[in-house]
Protein backbone atom coordinates (compact mmCIF):
# COMPACT_ATOMS: atom_id res chain seq x y z
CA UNK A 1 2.33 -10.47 -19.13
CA UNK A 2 1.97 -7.49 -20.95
CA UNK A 3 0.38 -5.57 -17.64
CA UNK A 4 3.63 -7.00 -15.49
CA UNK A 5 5.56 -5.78 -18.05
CA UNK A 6 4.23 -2.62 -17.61
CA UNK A 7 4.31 -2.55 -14.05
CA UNK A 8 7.85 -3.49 -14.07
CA UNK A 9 9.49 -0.54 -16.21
CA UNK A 10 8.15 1.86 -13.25
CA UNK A 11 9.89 -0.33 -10.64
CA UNK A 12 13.29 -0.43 -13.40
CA UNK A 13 12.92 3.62 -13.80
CA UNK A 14 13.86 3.50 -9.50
CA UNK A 15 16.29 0.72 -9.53
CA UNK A 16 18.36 2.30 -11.95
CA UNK A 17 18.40 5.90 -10.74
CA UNK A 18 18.99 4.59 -7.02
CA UNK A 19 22.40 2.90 -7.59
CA UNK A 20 23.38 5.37 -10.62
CA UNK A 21 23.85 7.73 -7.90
CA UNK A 22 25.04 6.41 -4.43
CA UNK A 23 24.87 3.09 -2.46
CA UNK A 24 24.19 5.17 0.79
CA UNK A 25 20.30 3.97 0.99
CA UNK A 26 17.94 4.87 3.84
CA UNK A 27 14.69 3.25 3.80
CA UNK A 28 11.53 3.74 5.81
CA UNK A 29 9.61 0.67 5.52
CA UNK A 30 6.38 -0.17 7.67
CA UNK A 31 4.77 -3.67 7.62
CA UNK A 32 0.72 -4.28 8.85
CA UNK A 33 -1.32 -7.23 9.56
CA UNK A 34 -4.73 -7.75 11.15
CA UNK A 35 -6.59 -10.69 10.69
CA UNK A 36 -10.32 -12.02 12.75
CA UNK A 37 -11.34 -15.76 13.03
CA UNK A 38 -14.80 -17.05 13.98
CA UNK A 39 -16.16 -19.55 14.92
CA UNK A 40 -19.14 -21.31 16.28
CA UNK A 41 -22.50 -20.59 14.57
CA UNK A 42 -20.61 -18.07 12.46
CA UNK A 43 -17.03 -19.98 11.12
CA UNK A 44 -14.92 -17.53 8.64
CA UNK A 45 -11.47 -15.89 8.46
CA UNK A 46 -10.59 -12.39 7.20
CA UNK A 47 -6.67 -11.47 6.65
CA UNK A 48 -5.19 -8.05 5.44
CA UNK A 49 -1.36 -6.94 5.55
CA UNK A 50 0.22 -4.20 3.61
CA UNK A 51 4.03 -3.34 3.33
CA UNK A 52 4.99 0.01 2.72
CA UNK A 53 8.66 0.92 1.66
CA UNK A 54 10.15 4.58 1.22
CA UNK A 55 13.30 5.50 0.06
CA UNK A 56 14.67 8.67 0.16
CA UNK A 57 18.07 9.36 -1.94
CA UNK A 58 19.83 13.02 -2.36
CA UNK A 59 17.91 13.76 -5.74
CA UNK A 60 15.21 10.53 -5.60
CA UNK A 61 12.53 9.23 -3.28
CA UNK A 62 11.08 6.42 -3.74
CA UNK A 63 8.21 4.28 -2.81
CA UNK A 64 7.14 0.55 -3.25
CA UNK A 65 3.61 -0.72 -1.69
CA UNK A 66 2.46 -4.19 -1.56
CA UNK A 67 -0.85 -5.56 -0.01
CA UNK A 68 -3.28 -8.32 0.13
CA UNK A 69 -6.85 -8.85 1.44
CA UNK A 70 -8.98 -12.26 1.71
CA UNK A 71 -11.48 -13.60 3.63
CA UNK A 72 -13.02 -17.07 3.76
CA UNK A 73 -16.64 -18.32 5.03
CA UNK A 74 -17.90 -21.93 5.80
CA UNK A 75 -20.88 -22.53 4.18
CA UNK A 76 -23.65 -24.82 4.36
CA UNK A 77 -24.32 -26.55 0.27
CA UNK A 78 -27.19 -27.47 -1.56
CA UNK A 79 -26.65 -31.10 -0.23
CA UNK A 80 -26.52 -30.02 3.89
CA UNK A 81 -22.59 -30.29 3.81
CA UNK A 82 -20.45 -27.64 4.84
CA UNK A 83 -17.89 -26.44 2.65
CA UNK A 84 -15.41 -23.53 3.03
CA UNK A 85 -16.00 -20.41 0.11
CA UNK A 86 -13.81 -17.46 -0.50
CA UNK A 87 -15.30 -14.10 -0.81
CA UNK A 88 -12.78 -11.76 -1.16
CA UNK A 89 -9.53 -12.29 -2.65
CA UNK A 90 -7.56 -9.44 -3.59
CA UNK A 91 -3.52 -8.29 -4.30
CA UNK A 92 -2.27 -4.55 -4.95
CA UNK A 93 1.50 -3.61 -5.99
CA UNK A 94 2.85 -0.01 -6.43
CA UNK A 95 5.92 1.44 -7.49
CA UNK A 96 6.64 5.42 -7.69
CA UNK A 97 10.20 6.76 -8.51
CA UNK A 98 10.32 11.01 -8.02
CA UNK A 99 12.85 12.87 -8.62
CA UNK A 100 13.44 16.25 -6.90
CA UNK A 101 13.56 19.49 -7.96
CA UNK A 102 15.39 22.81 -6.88
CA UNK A 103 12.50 23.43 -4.46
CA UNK A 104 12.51 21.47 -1.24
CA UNK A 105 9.15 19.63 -1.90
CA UNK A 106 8.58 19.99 -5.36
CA UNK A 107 8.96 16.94 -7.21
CA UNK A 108 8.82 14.89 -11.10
CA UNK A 109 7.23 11.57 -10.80
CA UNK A 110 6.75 8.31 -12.28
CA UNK A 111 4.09 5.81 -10.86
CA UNK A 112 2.80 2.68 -11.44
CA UNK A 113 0.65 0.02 -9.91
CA UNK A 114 -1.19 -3.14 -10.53
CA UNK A 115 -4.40 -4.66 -8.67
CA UNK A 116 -5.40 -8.22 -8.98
CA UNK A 117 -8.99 -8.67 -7.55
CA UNK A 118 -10.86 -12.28 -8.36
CA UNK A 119 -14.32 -10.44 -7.00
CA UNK A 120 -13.71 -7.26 -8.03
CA UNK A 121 -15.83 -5.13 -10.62
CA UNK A 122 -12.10 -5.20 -12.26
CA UNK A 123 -10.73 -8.24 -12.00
CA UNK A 124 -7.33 -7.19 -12.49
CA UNK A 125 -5.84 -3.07 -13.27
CA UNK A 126 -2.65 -1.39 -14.31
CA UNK A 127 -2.14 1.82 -13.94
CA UNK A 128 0.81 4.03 -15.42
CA UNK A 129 1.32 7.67 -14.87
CA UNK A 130 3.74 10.87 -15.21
CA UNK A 131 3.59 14.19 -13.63
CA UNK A 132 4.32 17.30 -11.01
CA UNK A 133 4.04 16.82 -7.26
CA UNK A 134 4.34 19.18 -4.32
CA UNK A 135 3.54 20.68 -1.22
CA UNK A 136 0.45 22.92 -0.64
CA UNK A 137 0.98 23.09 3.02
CA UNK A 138 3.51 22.44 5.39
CA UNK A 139 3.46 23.09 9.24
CA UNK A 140 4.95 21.54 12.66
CA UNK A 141 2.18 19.19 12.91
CA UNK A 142 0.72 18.75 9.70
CA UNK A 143 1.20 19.17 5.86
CA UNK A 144 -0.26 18.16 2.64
CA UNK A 145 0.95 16.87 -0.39
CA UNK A 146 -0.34 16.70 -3.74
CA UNK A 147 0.38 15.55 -7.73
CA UNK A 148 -1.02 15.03 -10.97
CA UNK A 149 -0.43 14.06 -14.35
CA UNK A 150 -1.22 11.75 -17.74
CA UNK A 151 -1.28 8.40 -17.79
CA UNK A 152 -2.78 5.34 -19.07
CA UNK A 153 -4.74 2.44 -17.65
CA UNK A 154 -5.69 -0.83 -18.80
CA UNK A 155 -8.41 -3.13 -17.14
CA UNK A 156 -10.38 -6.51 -17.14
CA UNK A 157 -13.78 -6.60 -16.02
CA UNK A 158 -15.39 -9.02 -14.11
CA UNK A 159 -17.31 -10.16 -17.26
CA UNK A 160 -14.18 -10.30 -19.28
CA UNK A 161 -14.09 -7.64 -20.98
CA UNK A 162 -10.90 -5.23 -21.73
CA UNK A 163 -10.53 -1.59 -21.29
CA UNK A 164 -8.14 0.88 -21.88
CA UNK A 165 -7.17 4.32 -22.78
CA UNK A 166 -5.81 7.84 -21.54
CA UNK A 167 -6.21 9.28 -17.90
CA UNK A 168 -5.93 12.12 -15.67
CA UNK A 169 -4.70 11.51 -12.35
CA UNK A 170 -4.69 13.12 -9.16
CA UNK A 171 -3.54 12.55 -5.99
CA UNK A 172 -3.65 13.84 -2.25
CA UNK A 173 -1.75 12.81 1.02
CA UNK A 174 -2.65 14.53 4.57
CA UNK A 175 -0.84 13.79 7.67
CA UNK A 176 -1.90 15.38 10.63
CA UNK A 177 0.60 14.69 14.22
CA UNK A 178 -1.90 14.88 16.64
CA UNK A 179 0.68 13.81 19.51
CA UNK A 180 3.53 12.05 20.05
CA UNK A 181 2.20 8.74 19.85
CA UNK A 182 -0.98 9.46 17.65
CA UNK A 183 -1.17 10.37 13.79
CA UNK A 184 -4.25 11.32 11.50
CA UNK A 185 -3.80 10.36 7.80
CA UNK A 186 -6.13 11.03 5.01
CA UNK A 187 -4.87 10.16 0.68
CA UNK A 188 -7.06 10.11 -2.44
CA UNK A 189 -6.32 9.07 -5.58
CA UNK A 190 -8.52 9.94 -8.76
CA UNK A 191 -7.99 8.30 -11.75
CA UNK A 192 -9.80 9.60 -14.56
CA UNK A 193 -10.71 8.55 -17.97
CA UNK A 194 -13.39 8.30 -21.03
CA UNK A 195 -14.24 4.47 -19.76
CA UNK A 196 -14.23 4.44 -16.24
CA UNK A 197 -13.12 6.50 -13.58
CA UNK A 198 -11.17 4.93 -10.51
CA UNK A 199 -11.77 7.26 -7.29
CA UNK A 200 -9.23 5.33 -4.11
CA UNK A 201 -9.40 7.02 -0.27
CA UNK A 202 -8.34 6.11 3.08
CA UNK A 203 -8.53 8.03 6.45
CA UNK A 204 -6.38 6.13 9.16
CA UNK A 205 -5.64 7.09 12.64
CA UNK A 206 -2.64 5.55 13.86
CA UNK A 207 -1.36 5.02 17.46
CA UNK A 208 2.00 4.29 18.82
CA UNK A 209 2.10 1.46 21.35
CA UNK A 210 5.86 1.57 21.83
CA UNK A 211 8.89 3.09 19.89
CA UNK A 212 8.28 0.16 16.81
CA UNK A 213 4.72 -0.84 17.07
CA UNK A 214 1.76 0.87 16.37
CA UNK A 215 -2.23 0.37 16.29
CA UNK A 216 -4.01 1.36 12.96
CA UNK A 217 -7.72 1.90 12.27
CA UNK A 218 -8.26 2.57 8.69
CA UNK A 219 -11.64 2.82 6.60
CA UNK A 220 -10.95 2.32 2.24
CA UNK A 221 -12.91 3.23 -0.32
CA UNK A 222 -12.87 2.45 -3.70
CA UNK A 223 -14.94 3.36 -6.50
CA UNK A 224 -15.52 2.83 -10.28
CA UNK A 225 -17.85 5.20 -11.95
CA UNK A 226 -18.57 1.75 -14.45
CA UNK A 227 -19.17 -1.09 -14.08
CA UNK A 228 -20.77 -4.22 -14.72
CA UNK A 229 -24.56 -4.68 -13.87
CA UNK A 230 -24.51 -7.96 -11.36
CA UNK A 231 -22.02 -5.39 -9.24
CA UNK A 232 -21.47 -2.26 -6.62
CA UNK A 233 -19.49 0.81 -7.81
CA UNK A 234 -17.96 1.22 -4.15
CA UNK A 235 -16.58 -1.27 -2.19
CA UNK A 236 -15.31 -0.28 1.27
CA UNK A 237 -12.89 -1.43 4.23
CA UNK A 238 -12.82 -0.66 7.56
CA UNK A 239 -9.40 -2.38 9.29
CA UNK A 240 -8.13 -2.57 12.38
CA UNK A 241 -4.12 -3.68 12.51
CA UNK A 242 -0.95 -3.57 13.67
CA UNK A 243 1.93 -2.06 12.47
CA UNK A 244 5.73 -2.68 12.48
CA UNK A 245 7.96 0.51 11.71
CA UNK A 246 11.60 -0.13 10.97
């Protein structure tokens, strides 16, 4: 409760500032799913979707993530029956309220975000961070925006112990327009601190089937400098889904 509670006040700091100043909203919100089912000698299910919602205000923008991943396999038992097993099971919520500055790009920030992962090397992990965004680069096509700041983490390992403590973190977001109807994306997040440092990337290339729907191929990674023996520092995702924009 005390993690949700956490979570929360970054989600209250964007509420609040969004109707103290207007009720004119305009929100950019994009919604994914992909999912693969086999069967046969091989019999499993994998699901991912992600929700992605931005809001940009006069002097605030916005943004509020949600996304899930699980995946079930049937198995055969010690006794010869088959029996159905999840693998993966895993939730991620973000919230990040910015407020703008004189400069065009240049921005004050307040982010949270909270991952609940039942195989994970962290089972579940909260995140809370200020700091100073902006943009290095800025073109036609592409541009590239960055931020960083304090903040401080608590986590859960798989083995049950707690962690927590001070951080550092960074964070970069490329988008490249290759066409009209294709887009290269690259963002990293680095999240350091004394226990354990949480490294996040994705590179996606996105193409535009018609003027809402799009095809995605991404590849994730995520890494922990520490973390329990019986598990991998990096655990990786490569999806393939489609998107909604509205």
């Amino acid at each position: 409760m005390r993690k949700l509670s956490l979570l929360a006040a970054a989600f209250a700091v964007a509420s609040v500032n969004v109707y103290a100043e207007d009720t004119d909203k305009v929100w950019t919100t994009s919604a994914e799913l992909g999912a693969i089912t086999t069967t046969g000698n091989t019999v499993g299910t994998s699901i991912t979707g992600k929700i992605d919602a931005k809001q940009e205000l006069e002097n605030w923008s916005n943004q509020y993530i949600f996304s899930a991943f699980f995946k079930e396999d049937e198995k055969t038992d010690e006794n010869g029956e088959k029996v159905t097993e999840r693998s993966a099971e895993r939730y991620l919520i973000s919230a990040k309220a910015a407020y703008k500055l004189d400069d065009e790009f240049e921005k004050l920030f307040m982010f949270g975000s909270y991952t609940d992962d039942k195989f994970g090397a962290y089972t579940k992990y909260t995140t809370l961070a200020i700091g100073y965004g902006t943009r290095l680069y800025n073109s036609e096509d592409m541009h590239l925006d960055v931020e960083i700041g304090p903040g401080y983490f608590t986590g859960e390992r798989s083995t049950g112990e707690t962690e927590n403590g001070l951080i550092v973190r960074g964070a970069a977001s490329f988008k490249w327009t290759l066409s009209e109807s294709a887009t290269f994306a690259q963002t990293l997040s680095v999240e350091y601190g004394e226990d354990n440092t949480r490294t996040i990337a994705e590179t996606s290339l996105t193409a535009k089937i018609n003027g809402s729907l799009q095809m995605k191929a991404a590849f994730l990674v995520q890494n922990d400098s520490a973390v329990p023996v019986n598990k991998k520092s990096t655990d990786t995702q490569t999806t393939l889904t489609l998107v909604y924009s509205f």
